[in-house]
Protein backbone atom coordinates (compact mmCIF):
# COMPACT_ATOMS: atom_id res chain seq x y z
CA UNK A 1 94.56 87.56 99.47
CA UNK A 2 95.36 89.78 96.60
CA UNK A 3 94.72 93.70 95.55
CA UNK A 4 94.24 95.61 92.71
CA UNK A 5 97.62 98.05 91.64
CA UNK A 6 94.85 100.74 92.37
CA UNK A 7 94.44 99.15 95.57
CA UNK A 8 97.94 99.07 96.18
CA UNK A 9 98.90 102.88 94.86
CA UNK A 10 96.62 104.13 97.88
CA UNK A 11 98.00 101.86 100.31
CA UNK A 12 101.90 103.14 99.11
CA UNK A 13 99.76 107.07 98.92
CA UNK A 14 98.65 106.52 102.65
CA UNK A 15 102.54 105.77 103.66
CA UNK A 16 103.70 108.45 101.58
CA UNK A 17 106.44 105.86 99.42
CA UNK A 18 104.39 106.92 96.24
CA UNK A 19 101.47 108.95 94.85
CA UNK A 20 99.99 107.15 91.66
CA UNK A 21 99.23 103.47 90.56
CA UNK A 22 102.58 103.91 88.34
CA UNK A 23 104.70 103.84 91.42
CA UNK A 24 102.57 100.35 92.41
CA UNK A 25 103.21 99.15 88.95
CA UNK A 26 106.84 99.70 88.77
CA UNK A 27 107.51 97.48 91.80
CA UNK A 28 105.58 94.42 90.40
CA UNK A 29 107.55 95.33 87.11
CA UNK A 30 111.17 95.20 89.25
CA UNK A 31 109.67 91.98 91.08
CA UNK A 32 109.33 93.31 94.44
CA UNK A 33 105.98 92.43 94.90
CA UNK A 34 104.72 89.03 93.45
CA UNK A 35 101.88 89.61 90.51
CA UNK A 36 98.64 87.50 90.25
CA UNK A 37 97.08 86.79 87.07
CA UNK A 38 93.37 88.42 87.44
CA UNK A 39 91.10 85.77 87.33
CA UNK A 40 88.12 86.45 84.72
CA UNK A 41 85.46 87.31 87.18
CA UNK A 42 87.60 89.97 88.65
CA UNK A 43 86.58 93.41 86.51
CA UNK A 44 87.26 95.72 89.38
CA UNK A 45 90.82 97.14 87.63
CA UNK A 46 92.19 98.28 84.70
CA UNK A 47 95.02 95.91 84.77
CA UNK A 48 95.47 92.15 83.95
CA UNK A 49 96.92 91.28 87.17
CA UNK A 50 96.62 91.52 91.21
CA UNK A 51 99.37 92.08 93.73
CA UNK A 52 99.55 89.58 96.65
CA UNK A 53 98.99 91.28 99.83
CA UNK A 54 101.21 89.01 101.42
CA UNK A 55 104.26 90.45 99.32
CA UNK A 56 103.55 94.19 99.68
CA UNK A 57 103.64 93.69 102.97
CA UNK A 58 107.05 92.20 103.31
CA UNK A 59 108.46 95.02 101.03
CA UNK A 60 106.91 97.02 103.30
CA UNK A 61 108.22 96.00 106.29
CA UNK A 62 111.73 94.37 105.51
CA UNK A 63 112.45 95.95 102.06
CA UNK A 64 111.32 99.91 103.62
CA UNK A 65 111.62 99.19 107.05
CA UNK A 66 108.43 100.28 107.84
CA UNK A 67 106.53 99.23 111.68
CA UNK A 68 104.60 96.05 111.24
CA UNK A 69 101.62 97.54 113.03
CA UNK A 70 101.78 100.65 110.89
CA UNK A 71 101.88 98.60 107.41
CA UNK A 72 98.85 96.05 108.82
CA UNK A 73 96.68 99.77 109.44
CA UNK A 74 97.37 100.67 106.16
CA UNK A 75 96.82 97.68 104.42
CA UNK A 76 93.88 96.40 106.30
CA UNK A 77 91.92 99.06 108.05
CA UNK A 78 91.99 100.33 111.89
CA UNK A 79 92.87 103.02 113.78
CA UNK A 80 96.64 103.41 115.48
């Protein structure tokens, strides 16, 4: 499952670790989260790529130290 860096700048806005898709970009740019080429039929963002969901959420978790339950409410929905 993959997001768009938009996707991912509100996820990183909800935990308060950054505030724009620029902070989302710069960690696929230093390789902590793993980039997707977008496939043609995605036009959704502005950028060539995804993020793999999968990979934000172990930065999340092991890199930040962020609660596992906490990063799965952000990322997916639900209440605490």
């Amino acid at each position: 499952m993959t997001y768009t860096l938009e996707q991912v700048g509100r996820v990183l806005s909800k935990l308060n670790l950054g505030v724009s898709v620029h902070s989302a970009k710069k960690l696929v740019d230093n390789g902590k989260l793993k980039r997707i080429e977008r496939p043609h039929y995605c036009q959704n963002t502005a950028y060539n790529f995804l993020v793999d969901i999968e990979s934000l959420e172990t930065y999340l978790v092991n890199e930040i130290g962020l609660n596992a339950n906490e990063v799965s409410i952000a990322l997916f929905g639900g209440s605490k």
